[in-house]
Protein backbone atom coordinates (compact mmCIF):
# COMPACT_ATOMS: atom_id res chain seq x y z
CA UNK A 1 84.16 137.85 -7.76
CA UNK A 2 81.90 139.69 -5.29
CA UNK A 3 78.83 140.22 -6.42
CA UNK A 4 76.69 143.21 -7.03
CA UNK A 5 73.63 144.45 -5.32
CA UNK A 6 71.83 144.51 -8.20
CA UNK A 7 72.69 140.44 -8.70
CA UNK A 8 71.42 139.82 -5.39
CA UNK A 9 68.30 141.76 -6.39
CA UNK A 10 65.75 139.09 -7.10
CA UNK A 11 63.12 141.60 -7.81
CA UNK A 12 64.73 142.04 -11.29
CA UNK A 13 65.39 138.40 -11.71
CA UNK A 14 63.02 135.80 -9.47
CA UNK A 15 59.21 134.76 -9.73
CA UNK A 16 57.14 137.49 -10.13
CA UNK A 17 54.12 136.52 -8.12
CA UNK A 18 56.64 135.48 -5.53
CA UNK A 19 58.47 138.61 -5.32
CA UNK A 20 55.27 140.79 -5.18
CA UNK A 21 54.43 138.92 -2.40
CA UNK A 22 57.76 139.06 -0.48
CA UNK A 23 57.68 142.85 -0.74
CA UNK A 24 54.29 143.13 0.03
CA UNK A 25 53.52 141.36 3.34
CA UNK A 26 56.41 143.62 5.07
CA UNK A 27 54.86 146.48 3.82
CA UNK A 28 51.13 145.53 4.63
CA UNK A 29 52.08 144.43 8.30
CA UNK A 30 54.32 148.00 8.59
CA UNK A 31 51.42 149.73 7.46
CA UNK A 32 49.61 147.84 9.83
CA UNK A 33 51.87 148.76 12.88
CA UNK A 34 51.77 152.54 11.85
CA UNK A 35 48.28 152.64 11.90
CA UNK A 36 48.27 150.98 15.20
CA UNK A 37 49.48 155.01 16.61
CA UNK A 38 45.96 156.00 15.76
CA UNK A 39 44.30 153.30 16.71
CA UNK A 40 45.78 152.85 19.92
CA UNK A 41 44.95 156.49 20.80
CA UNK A 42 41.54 155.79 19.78
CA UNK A 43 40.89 153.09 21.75
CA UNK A 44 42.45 154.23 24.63
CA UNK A 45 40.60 157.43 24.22
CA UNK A 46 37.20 156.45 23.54
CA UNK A 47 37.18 154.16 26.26
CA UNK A 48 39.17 156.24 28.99
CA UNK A 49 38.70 159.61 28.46
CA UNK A 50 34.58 159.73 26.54
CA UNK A 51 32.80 160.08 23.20
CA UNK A 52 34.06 164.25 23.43
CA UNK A 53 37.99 163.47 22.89
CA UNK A 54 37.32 160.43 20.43
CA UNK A 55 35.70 162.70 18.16
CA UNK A 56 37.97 165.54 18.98
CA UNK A 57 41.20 162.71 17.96
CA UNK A 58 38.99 162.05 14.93
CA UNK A 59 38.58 165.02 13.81
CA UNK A 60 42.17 166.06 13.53
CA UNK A 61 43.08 163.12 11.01
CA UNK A 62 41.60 165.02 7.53
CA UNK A 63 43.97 167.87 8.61
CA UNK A 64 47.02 165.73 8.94
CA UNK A 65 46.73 164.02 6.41
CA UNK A 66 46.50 166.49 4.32
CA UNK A 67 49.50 168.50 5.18
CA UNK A 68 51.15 165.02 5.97
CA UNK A 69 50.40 164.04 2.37
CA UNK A 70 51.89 166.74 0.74
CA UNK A 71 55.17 165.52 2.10
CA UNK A 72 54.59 162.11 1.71
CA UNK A 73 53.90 162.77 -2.01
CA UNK A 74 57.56 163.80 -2.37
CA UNK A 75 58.87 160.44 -0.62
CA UNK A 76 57.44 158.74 -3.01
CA UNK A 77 58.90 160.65 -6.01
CA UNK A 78 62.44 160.02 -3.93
CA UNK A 79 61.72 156.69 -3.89
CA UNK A 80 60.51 156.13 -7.31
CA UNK A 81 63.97 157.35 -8.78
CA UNK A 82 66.18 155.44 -6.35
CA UNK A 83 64.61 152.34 -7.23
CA UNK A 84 65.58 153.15 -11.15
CA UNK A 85 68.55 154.40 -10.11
CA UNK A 86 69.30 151.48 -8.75
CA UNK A 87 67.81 149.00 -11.12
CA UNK A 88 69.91 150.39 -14.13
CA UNK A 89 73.21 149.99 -11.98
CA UNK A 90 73.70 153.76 -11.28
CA UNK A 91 75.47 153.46 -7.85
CA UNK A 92 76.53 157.37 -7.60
CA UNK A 93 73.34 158.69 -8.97
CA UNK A 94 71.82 156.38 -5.82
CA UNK A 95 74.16 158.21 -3.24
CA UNK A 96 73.53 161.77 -3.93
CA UNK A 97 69.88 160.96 -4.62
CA UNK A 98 69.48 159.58 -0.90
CA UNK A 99 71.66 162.22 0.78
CA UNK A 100 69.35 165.18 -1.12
CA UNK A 101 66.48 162.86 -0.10
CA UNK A 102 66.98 163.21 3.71
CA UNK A 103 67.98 166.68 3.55
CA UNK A 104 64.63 167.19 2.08
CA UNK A 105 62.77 165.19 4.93
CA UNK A 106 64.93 168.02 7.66
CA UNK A 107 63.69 171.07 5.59
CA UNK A 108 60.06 169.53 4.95
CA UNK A 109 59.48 167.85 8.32
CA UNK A 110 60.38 171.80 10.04
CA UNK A 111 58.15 173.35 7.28
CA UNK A 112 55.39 171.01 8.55
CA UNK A 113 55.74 171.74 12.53
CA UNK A 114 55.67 175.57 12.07
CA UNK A 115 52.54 175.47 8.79
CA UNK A 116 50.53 172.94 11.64
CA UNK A 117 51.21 175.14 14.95
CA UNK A 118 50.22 177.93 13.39
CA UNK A 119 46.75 177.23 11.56
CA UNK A 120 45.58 173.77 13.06
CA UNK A 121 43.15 175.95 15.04
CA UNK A 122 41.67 177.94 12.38
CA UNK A 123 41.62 175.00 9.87
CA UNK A 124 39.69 173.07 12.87
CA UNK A 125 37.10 176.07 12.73
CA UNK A 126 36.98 175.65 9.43
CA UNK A 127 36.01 172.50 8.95
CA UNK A 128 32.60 173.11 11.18
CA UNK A 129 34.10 171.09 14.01
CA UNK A 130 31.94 170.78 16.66
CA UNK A 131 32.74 173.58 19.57
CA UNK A 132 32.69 171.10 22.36
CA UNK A 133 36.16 169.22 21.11
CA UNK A 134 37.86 172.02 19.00
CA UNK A 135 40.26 172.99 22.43
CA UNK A 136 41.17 169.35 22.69
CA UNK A 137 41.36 168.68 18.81
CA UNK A 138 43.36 171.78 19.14
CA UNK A 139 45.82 170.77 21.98
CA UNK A 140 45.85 166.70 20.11
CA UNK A 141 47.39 168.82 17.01
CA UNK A 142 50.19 171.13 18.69
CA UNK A 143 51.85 168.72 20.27
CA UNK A 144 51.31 166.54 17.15
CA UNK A 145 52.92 168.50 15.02
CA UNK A 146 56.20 168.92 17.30
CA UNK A 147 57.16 165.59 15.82
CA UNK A 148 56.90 166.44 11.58
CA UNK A 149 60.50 166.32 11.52
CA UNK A 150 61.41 162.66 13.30
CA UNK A 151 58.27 161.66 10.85
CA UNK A 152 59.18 162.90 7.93
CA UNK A 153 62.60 161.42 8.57
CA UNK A 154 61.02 157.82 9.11
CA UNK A 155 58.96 158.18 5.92
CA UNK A 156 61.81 159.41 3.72
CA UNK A 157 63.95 156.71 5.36
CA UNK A 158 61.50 153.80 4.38
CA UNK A 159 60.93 154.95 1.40
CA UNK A 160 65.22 154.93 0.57
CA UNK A 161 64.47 150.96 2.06
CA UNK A 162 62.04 149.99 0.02
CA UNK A 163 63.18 151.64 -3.46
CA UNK A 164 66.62 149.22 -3.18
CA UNK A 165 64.19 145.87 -2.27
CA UNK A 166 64.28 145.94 1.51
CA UNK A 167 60.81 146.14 3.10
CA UNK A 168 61.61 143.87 6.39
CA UNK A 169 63.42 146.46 8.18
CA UNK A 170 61.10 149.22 8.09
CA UNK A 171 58.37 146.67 9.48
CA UNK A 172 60.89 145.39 12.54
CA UNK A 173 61.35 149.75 13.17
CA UNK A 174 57.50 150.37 13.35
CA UNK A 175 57.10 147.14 15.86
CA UNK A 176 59.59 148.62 18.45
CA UNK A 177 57.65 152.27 17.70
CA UNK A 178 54.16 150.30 18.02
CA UNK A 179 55.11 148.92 21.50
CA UNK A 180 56.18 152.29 22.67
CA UNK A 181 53.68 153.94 21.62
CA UNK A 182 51.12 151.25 23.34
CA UNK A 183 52.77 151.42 26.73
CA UNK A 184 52.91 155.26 26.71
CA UNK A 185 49.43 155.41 25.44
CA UNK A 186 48.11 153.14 28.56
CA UNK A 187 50.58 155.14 31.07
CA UNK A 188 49.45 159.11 30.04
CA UNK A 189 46.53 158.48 29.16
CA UNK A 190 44.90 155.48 31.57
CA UNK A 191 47.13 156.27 34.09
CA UNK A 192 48.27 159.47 34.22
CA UNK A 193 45.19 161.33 33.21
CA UNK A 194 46.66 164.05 30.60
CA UNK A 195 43.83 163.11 27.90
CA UNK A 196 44.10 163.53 24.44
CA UNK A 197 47.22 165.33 25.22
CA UNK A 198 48.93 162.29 26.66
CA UNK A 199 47.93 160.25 23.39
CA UNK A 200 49.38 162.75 20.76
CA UNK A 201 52.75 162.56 23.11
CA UNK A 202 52.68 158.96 22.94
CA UNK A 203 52.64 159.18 19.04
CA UNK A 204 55.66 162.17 19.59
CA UNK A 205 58.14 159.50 20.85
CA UNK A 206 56.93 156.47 18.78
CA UNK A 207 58.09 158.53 15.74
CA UNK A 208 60.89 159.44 17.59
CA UNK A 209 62.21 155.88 17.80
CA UNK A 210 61.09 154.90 14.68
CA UNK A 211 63.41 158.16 12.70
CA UNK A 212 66.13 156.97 14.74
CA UNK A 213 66.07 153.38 14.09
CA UNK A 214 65.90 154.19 10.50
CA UNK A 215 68.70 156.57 10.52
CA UNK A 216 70.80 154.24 11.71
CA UNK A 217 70.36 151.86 9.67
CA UNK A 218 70.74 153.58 6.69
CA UNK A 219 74.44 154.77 8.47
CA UNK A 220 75.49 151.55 8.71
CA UNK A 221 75.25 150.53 5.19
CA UNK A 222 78.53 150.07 4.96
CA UNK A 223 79.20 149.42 1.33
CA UNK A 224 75.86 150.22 -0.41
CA UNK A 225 75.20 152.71 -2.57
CA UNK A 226 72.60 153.82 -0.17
CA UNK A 227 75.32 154.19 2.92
CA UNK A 228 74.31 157.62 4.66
CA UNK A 229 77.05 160.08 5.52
CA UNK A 230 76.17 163.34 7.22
CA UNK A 231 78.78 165.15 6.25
CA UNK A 232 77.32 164.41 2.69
CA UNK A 233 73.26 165.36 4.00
CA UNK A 234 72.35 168.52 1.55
CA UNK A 235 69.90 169.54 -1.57
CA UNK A 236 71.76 168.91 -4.92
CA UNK A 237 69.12 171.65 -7.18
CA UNK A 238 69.31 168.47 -10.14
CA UNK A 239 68.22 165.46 -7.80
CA UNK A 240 65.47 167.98 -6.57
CA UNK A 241 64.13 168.76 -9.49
CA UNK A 242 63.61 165.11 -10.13
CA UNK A 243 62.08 163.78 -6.97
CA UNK A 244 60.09 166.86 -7.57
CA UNK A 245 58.59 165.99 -11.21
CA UNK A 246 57.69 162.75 -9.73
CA UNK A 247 56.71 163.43 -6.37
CA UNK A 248 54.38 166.84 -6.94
CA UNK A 249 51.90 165.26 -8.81
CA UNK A 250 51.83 162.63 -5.92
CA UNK A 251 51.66 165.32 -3.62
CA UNK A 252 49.08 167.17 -5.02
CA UNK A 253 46.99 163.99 -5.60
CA UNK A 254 46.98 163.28 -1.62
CA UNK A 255 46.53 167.12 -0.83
CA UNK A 256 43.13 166.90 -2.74
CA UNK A 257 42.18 163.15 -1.66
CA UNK A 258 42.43 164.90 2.32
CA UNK A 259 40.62 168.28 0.76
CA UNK A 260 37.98 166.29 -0.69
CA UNK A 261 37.25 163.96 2.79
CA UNK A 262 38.02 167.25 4.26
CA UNK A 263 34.72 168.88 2.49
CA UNK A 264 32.78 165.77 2.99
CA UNK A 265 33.41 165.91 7.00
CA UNK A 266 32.55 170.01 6.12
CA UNK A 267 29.45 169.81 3.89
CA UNK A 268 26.60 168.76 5.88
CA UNK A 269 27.22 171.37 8.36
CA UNK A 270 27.24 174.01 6.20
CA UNK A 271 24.51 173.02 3.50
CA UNK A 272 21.39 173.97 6.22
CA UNK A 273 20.77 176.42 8.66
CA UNK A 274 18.46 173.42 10.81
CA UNK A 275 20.72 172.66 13.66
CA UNK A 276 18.94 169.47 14.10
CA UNK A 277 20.56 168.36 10.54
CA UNK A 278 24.50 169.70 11.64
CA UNK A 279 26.74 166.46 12.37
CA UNK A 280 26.60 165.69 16.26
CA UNK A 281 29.36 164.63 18.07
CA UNK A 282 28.52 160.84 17.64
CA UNK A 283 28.41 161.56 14.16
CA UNK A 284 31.54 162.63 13.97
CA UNK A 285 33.12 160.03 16.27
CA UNK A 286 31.50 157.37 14.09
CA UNK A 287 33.18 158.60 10.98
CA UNK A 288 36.51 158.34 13.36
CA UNK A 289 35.77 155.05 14.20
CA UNK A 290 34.90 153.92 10.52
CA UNK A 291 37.97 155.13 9.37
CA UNK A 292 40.00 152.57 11.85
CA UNK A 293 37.98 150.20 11.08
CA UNK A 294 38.00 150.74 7.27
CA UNK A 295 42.20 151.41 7.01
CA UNK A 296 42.48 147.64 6.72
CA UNK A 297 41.17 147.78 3.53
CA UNK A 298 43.22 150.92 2.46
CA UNK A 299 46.44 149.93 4.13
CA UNK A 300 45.90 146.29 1.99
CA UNK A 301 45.90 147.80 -1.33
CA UNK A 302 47.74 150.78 -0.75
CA UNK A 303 50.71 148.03 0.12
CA UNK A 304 50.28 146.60 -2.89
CA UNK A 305 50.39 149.82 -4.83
CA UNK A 306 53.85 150.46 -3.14
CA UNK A 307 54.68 147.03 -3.84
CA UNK A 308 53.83 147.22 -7.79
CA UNK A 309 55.56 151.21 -7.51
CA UNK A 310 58.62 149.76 -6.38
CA UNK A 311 58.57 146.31 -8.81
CA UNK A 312 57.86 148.87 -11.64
CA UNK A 313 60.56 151.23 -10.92
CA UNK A 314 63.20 148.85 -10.65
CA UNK A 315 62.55 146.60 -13.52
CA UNK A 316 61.65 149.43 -15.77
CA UNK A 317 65.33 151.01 -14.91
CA UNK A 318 66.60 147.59 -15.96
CA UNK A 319 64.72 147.95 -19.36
CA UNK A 320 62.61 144.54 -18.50
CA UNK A 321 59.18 146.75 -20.18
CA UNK A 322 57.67 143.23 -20.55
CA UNK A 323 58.02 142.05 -16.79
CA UNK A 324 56.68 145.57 -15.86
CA UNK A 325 53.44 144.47 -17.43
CA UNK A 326 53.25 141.52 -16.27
CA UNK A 327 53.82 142.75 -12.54
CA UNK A 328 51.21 144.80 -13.29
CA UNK A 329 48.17 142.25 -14.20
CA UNK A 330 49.76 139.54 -11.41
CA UNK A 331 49.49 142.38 -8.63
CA UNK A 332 46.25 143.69 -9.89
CA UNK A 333 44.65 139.68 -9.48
CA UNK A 334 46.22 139.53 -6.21
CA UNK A 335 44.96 142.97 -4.77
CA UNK A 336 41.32 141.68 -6.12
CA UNK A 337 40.99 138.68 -3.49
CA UNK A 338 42.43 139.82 -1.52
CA UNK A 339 39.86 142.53 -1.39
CA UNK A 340 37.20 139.87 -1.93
CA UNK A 341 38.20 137.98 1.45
CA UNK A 342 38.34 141.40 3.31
CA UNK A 343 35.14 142.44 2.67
CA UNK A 344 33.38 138.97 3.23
CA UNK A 345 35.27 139.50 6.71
CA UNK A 346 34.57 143.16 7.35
CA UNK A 347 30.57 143.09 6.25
CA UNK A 348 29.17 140.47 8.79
CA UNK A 349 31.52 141.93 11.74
CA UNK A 350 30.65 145.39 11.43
CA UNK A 351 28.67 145.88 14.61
CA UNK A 352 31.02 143.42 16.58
CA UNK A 353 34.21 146.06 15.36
CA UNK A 354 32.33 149.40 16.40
CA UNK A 355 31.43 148.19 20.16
CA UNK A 356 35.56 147.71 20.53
CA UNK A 357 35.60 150.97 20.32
CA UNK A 358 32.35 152.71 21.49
CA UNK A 359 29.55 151.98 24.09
CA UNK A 360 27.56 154.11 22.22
CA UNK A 361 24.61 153.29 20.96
CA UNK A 362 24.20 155.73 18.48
CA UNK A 363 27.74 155.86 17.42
CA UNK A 364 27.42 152.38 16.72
CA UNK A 365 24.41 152.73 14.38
CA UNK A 366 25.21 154.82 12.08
CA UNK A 367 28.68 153.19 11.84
CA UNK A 368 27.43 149.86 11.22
CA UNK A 369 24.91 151.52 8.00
CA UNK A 370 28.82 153.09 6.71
CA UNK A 371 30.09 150.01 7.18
CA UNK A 372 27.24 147.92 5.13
CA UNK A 373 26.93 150.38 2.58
CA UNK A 374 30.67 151.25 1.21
CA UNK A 375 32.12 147.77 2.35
CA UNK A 376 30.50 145.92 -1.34
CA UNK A 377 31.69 148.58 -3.28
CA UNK A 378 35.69 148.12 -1.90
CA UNK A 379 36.62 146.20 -5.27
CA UNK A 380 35.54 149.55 -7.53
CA UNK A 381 38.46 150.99 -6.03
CA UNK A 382 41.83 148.51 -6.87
CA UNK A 383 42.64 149.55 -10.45
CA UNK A 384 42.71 152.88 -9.41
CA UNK A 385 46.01 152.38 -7.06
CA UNK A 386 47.38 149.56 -8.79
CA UNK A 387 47.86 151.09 -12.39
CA UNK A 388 48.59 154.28 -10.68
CA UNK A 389 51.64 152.74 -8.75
CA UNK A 390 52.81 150.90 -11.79
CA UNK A 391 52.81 153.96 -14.15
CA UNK A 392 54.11 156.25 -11.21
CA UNK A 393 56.83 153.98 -10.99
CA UNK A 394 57.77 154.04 -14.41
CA UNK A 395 58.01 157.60 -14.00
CA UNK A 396 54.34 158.75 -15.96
CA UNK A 397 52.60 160.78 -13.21
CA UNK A 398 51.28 163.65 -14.96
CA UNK A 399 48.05 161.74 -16.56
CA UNK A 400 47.14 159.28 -14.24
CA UNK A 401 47.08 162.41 -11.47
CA UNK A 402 45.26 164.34 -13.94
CA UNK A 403 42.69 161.30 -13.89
CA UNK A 404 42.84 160.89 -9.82
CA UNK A 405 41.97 164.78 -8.96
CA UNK A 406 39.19 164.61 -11.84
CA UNK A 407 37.61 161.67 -10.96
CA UNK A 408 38.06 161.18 -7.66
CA UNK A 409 38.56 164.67 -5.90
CA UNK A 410 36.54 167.00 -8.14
CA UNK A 411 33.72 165.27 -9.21
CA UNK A 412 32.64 164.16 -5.80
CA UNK A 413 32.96 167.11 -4.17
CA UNK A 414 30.76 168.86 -7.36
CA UNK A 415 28.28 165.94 -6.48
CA UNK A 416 28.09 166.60 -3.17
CA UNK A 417 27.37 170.65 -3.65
CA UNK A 418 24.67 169.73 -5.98
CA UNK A 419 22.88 166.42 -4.86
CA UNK A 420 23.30 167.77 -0.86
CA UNK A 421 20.94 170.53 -0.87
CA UNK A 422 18.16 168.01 -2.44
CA UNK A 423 18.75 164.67 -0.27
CA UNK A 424 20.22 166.07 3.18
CA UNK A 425 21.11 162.59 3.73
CA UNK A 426 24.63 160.20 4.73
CA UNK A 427 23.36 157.98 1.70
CA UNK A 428 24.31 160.79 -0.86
CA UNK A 429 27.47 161.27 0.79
CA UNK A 430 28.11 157.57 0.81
CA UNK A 431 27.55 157.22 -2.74
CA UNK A 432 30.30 159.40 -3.81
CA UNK A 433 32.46 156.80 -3.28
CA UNK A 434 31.39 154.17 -5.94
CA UNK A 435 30.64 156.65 -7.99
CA UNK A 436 34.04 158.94 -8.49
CA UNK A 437 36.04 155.29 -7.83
CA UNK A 438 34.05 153.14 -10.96
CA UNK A 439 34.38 156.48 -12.69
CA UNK A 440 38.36 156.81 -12.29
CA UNK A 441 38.49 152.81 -12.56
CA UNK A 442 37.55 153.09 -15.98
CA UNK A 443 39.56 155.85 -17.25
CA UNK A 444 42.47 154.23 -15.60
CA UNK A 445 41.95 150.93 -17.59
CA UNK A 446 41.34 152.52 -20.72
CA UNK A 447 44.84 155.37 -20.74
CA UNK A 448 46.74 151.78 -19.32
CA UNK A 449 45.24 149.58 -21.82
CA UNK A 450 46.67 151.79 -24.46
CA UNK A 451 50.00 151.45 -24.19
CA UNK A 452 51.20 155.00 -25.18
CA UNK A 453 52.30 155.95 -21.57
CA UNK A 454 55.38 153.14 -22.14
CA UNK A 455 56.62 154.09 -25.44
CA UNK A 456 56.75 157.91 -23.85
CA UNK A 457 58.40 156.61 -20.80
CA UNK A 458 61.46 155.12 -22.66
CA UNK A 459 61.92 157.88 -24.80
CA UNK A 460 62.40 159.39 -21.58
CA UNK A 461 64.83 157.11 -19.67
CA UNK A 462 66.60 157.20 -23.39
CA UNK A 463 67.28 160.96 -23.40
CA UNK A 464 68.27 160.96 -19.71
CA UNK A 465 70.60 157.71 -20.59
CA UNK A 466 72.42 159.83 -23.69
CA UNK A 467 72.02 162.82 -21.91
């Protein structure tokens, strides 16, 4: 007798560590890859082009991610039910959930090209960016945007992947993208001169290839409960509504993470009338630069967060409560050294990293002091996505978003508006961070220490099961 995909599914059945791990190391190197599209730009940029279109690449990244975010949020509400869909044996409710999951990507990724076209200029102006790069920050985001849909696609798509336990072939999709985004990169930008221009059409195609490659793969599932058939692409209003109680939350969580790095790329401009105190252009290109630099901590833990979301979801849909929890502590120990070794690594290199990407002496500077000040305080941060993934993936969002926007979106940007006008200085800035993350940290440990959150999640998955 054949058997069933859920059989072969050893992330209800094997070695926990083990299976955490096999999950996460495709993720974490796909992460890696898809980061690379920046990255690339930004070294190819900074170095070909001048310090004006780094910053003016930098400073279009709080923007997308925030309307990026939104629609990311959703994905991950998609995914969360597929994978306990598909950990409780519920083969149908898997099909119509993935063909009402890609028909939202279509609707969401065309929502996203005509919202970004048509306010990436104000929002730019908005956000105090300097005048010298707000045309080519401007011109980096319209052509940008023409690629929402293929993106949205890719990150539905993955998401689909990784809810039924496969993370490898998302990670081989984003290698081919990488590499075609490099070579473009070096021939419109060092080559043919087009400029920032020339790097956001390099990213265009990548995410081109990598929709397409995803796609397809999901077509050719011959067999699976995940098999994609077009004819079958549409919104269902009852698989909506689900991905949507899951997802919102998610998506309102990242909307206010980007609003809140938003402000503090904002504040300092607007808190004085000196001039000599507004952000410079090397200021701004710094905090670019930083935020390359820094993504290999976030892309690290965030990994694991998918890869405890997705180990939650599934087990929790096969009613194994007590290997949920113990997911949860295993990935939590793992996501702490490996944040230890990452910071030992990042700390003493800091100067070393910046000069790969700037000659500049002064954008080197003040990147190095961002660098040695939030780089100790990296560890505050890991409860915060790890318990968050684990509960989301259960299906509790409502609190633990609750405890995200408070602590970590609200109360630094109150912070900022009241310690700013005192201390005009990057130091209070910087110390938002430890402060909102040991804040959140703490609330986190004490809602999961609890317990309640489980009892009201099976109650839940009990009505839906009679229902």
């Amino acid at each position: 007798m054949a058997r069933t995909p859920e059989q072969n599914n050893a992330i209800i059945t094997g070695s926990i560590p083990r299976q955490l791990l096999l999950f996460f190391f495709p993720i974490w190197l796909g992460t890696m890859f898809q980061q690379l599209y920046n990255t690339v730009d930004t070294l190819i940029v900074g170095n070909f082009v001048g310090t004006q279109a780094l910053a003016a690449v930098g400073a279009t990244s709080s923007f997308v991610q925030l309307l990026v975010g939104l629609f990311v949020g959703l994905c991950s509400g998609a995914g969360v039910i597929i994978a306990q869909s598909f950990g409780a044996g519920d083969h149908d409710e898997v099909n119509r959930q993935v063909h009402t999951a890609l028909a939202l990507a279509i609707a969401g990724g065309a929502a996203l090209t005509v919202i970004g076209l048509l306010i990436s200029r104000p929002v730019l102006r908005l956000m105090q960016t300097p005048d010298e790069i707000v045309g080519m920050a401007s011109e980096y985001l319209q052509i940008y945007f023409l690629g929402m849909i293929p993106q949205m696609i890719y990150n539905m798509g993955t998401n689909i992947l990784r809810a039924v336990g496969d993370s490898k072939r998302p990670l081989y999709f984003l290698i081919v993208a990488s590499i075609v985004n490099i070579v473009l990169d070096i021939v419109l930008v060092a080559v043919i001169p087009l400029g920032v221009a020339g790097a956001a059409i390099a990213t265009v195609a990548s995410q081109v290839v990598s929709a397409v490659l995803t796609v397809r793969c999901i077509h050719g599932s011959q067999g699976m409960p995940w098999h994609l058939q077009l004819k079958n692409i549409r919104i269902e209003r009852s698989v909506l509504l689900a991905i949507c109680r899951i997802g919102l939350p998610g998506a309102a969580q990242s909307a206010l993470y980007s609003i809140s790095n938003m402000t503090i790329q904002t504040l300092p401009a607007i808190m004085t009338n000196d001039p000599r105190q507004r952000p410079t252009i090397g200021a701004v290109a710094a905090w670019s630069v930083y935020g390359k630099i820094d993504f290999l901590f976030w892309m690290t833990v965030s990994s694991f967060g998918i890869a405890v979301t997705t180990f939650a979801g599934q087990n929790f849909g096969a009613r194994q409560y007590d290997r949920v929890r113990r997911g949860t502590m295993t990935c939590l120990a793992m996501t702490a050294g490996t944040t230890l070794c990452i910071s030992l690594a990042l700390y003493p290199s800091a100067q070393l990293l910046f000069r790969l990407f700037s000659s500049d002496d002064a954008v080197v500077a003040q990147g190095v002091q961002m660098m040695h000040y939030l780089v100790p305080v990296y560890m505050t941060y890991i409860c915060i996505e790890i318990f968050s993934g684990a509960l989301r993936g259960c299906g509790d969002v409502r609190v633990p978003t609750i405890i995200t926007v408070f602590a970590v979106c609200i109360m630094r940007i109150v912070w900022l508006a009241v310690a700013l006008p005192f201390k005009h200085e990057l130091s209070v800035v910087e110390f938002s961070y430890p402060l909102t993350w040991i804040t959140a940290t703490v609330l986190f440990a004490i809602y999961y220490a609890k317990g309640g959150w489980m009892q009201r999640c099976i109650a839940a998955q009990n009505a839906k099961t009679q229902g």
